[in-house]
N, C-alpha and C. Protein backbone atom coordinates (compact mmCIF):
# COMPACT_ATOMS: atom_id res chain seq x y z
N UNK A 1 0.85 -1.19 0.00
CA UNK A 1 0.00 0.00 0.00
C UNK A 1 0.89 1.25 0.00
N UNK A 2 0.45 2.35 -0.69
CA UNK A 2 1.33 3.50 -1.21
C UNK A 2 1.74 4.05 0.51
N UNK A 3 2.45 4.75 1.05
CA UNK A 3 1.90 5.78 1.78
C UNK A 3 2.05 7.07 1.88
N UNK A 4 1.02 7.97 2.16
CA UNK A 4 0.79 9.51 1.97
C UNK A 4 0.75 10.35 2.54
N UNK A 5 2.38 10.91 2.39
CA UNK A 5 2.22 11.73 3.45
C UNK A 5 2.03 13.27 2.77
N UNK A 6 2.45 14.23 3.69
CA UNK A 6 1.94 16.01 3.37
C UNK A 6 3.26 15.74 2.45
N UNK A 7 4.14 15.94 2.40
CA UNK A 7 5.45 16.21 1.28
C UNK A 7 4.91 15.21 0.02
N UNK A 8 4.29 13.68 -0.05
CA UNK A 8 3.98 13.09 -1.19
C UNK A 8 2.92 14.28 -1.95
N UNK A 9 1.98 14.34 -1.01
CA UNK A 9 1.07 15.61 -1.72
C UNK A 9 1.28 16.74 -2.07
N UNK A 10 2.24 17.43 -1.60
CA UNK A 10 2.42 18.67 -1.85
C UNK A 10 3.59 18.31 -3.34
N UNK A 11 4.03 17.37 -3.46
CA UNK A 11 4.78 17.66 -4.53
C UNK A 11 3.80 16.81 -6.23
N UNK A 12 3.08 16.06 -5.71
CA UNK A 12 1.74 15.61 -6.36
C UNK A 12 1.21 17.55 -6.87
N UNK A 13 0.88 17.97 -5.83
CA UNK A 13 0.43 19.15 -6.08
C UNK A 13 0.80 20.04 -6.75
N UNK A 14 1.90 20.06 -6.71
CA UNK A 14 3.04 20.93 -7.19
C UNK A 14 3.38 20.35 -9.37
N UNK A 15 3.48 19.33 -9.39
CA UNK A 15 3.54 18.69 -10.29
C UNK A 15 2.39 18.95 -11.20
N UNK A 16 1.24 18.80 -10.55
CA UNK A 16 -0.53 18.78 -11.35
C UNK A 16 -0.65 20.62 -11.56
N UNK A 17 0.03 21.41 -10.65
CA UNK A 17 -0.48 22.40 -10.47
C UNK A 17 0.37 23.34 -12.17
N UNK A 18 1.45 22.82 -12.23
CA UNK A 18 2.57 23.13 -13.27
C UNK A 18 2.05 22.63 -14.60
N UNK A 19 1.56 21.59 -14.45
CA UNK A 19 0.80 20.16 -15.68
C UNK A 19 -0.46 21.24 -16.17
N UNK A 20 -1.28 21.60 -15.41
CA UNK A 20 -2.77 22.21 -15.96
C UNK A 20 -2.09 23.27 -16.56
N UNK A 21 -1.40 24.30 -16.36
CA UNK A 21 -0.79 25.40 -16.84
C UNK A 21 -0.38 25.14 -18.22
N UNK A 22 0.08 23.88 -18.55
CA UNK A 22 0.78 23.38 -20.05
C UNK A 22 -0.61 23.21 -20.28
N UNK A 23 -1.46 22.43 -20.05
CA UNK A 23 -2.68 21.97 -21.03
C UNK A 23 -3.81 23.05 -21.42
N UNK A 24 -3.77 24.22 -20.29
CA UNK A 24 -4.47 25.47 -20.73
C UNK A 24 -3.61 26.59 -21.36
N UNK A 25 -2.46 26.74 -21.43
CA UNK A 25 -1.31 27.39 -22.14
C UNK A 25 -1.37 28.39 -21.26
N UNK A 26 -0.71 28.21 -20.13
CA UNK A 26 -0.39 29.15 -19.37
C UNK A 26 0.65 29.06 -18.61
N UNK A 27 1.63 30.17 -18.45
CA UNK A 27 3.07 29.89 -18.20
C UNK A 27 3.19 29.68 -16.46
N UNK A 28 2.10 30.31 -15.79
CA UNK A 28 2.03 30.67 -14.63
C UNK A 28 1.39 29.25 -13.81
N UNK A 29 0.35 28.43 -14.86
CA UNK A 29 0.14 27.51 -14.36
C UNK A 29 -1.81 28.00 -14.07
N UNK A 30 -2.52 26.42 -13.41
CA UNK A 30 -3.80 27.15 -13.51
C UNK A 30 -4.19 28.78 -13.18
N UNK A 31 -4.62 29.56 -13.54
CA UNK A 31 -4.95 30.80 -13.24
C UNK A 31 -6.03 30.76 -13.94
N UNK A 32 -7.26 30.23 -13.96
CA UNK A 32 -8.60 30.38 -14.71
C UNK A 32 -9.78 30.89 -14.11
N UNK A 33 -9.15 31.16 -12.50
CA UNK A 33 -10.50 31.65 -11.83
C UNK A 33 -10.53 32.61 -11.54
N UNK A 34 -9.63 33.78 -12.55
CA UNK A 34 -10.07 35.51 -12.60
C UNK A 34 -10.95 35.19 -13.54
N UNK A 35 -11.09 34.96 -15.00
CA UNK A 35 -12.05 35.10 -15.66
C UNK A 35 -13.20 34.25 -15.28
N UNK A 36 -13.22 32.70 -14.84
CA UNK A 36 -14.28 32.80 -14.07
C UNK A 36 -15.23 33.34 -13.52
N UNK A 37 -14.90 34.10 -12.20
CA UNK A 37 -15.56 34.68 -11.78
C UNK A 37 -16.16 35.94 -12.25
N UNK A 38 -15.27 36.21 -13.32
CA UNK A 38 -15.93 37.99 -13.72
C UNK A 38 -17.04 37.13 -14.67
N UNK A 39 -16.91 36.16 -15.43
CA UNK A 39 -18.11 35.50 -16.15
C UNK A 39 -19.21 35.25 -15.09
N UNK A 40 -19.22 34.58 -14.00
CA UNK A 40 -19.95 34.32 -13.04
C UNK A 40 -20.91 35.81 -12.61
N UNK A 41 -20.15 36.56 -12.48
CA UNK A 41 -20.43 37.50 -11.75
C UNK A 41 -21.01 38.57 -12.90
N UNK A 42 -20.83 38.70 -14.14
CA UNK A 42 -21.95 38.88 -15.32
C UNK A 42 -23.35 38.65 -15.20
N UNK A 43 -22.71 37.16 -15.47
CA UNK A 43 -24.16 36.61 -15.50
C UNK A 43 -25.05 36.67 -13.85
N UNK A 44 -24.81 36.66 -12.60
CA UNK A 44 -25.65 36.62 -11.92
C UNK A 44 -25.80 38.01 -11.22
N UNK A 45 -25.11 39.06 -11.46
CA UNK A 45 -25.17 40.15 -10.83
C UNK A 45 -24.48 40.48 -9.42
N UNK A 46 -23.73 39.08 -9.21
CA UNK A 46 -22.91 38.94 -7.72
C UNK A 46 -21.37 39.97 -7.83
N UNK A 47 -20.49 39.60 -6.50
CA UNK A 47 -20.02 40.34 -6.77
C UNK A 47 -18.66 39.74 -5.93
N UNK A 48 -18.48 37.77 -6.20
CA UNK A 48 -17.67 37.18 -5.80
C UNK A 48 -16.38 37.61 -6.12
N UNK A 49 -15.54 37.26 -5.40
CA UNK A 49 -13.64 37.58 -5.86
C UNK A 49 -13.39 36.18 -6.28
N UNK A 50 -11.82 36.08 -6.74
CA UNK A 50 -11.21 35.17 -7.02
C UNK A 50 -11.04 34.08 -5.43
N UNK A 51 -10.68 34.87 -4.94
CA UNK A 51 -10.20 33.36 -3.50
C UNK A 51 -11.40 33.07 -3.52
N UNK A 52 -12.69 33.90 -2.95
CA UNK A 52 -14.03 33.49 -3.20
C UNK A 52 -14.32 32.03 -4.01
N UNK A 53 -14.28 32.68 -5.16
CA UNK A 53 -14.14 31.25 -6.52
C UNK A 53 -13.29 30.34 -5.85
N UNK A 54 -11.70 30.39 -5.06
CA UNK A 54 -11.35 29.02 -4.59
C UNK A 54 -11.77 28.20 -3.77
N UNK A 55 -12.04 29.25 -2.99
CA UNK A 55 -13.45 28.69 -1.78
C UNK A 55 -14.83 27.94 -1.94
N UNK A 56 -14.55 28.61 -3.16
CA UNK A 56 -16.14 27.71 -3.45
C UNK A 56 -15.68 26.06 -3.97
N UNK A 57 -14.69 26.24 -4.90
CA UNK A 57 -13.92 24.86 -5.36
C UNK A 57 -13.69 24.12 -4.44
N UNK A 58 -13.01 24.39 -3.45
CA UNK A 58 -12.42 23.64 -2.50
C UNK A 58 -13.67 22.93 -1.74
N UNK A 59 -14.84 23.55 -1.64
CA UNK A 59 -15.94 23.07 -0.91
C UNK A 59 -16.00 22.05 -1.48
N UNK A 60 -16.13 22.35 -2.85
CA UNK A 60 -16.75 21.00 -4.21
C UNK A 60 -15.75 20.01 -3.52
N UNK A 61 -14.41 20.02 -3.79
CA UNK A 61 -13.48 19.11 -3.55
C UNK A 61 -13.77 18.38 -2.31
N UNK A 62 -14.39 19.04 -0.66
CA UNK A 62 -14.62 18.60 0.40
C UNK A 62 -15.57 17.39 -0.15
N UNK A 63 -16.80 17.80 -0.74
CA UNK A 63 -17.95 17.11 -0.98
C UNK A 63 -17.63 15.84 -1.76
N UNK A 64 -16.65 16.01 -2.62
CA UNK A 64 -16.20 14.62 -3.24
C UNK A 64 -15.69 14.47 -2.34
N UNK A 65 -14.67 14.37 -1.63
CA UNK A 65 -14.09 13.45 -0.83
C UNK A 65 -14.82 12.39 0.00
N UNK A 66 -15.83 13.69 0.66
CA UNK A 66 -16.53 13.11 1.44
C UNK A 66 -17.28 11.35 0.64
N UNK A 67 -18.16 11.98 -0.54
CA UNK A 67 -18.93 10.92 -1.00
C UNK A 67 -17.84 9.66 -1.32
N UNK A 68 -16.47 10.03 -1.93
CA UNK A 68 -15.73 8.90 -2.02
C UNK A 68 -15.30 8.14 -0.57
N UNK A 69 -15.78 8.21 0.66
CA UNK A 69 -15.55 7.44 1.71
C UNK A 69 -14.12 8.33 2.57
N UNK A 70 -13.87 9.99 1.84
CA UNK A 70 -12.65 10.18 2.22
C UNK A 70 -11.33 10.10 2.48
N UNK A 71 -11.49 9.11 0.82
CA UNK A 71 -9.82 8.92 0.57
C UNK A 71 -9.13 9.02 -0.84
N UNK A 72 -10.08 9.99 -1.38
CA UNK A 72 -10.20 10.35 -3.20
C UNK A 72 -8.91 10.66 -3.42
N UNK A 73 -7.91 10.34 -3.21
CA UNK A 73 -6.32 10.83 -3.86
C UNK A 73 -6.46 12.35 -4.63
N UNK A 74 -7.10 12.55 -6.19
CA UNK A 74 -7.15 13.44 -6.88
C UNK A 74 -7.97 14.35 -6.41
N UNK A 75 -9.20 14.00 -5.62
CA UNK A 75 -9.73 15.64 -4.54
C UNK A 75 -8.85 16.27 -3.41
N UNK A 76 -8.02 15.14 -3.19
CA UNK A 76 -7.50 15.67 -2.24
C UNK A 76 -6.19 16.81 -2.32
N UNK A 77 -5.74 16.46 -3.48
CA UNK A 77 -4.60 17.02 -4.31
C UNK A 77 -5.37 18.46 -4.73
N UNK A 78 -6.14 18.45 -5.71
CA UNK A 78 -7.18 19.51 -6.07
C UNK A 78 -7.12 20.44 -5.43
N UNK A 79 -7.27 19.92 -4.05
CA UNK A 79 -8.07 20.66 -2.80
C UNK A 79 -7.02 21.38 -2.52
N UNK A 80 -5.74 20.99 -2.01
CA UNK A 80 -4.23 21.64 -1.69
C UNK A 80 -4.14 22.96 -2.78
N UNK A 81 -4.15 22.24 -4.03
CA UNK A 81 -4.02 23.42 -4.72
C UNK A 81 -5.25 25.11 -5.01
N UNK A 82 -6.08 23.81 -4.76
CA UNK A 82 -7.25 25.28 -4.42
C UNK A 82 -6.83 26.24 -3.19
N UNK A 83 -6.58 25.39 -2.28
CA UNK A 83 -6.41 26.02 -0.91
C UNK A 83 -5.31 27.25 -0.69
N UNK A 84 -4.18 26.67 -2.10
CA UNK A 84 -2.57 27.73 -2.62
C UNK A 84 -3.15 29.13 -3.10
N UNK A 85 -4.23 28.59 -4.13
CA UNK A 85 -4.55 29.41 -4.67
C UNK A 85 -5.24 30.13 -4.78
N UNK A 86 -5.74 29.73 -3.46
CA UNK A 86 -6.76 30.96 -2.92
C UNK A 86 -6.25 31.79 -2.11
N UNK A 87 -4.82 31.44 -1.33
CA UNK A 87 -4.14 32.28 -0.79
C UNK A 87 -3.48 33.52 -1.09
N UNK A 88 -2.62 32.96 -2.70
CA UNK A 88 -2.20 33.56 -3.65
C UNK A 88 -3.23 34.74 -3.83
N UNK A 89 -4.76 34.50 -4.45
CA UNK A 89 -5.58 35.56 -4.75
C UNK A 89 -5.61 36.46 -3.56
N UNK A 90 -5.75 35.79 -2.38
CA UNK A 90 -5.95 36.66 -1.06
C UNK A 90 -4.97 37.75 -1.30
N UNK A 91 -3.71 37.83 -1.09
CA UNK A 91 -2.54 38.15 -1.04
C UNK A 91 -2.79 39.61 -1.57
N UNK A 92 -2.71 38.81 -3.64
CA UNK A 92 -2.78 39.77 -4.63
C UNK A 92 -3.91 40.76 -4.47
N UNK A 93 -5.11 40.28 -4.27
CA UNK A 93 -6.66 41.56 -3.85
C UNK A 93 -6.02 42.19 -2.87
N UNK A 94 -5.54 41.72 -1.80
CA UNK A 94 -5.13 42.87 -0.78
C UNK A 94 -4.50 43.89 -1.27
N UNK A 95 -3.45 43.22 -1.73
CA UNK A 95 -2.08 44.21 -2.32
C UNK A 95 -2.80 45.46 -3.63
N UNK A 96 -4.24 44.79 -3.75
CA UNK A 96 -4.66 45.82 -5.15
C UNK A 96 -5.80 46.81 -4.69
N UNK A 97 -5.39 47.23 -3.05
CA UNK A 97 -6.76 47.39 -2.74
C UNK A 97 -6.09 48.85 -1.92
């Protein structure tokens, strides 16, 4: 049996997080939930931020886990990186504010 620790995941994370960036052509790596949300926030008249948008992901990610019995490998990974990258947004809104 594999075993998993925080350093296996974080570099899992680190790896997937670099990987989506090549498959959406982006040098920086996922960054898709600024336009996201300004689409979101078009269409419903809200007036969510980006960490917002990670926050909301990361919930999703909780909820799979959960239904998979709480041991989904790829939500759990997901989730780390949502959790980066919602920090990241935190950071940057502050700094633009």
């Amino acid at each position: 049996m594999q075993e998993y620790t925080a350093e296996s995941f974080m570099e899992e994370a680190a790896r997937l997080l670099a990987e989506r960036g090549k498959e959406y052509d982006s040098s920086r790596g996922e960054r898709s939930m600024e336009k996201t949300v300004a689409l979101f926030n078009l269409r419903t008249g809200k007036d969510l931020t980006e960490a917002e948008g990670w926050i909301f992901l990361g919930y999703l990610k909780d909820v799979r886990q959960d239904s998979a019995g709480g041991t989904h490998k790829d939500s759990a990974v997901d989730r780390i990186n949502y959790a980066l990258l919602e920090a990241e947004a935190r950071f940057r809104e502050r700094m633009n504010t």
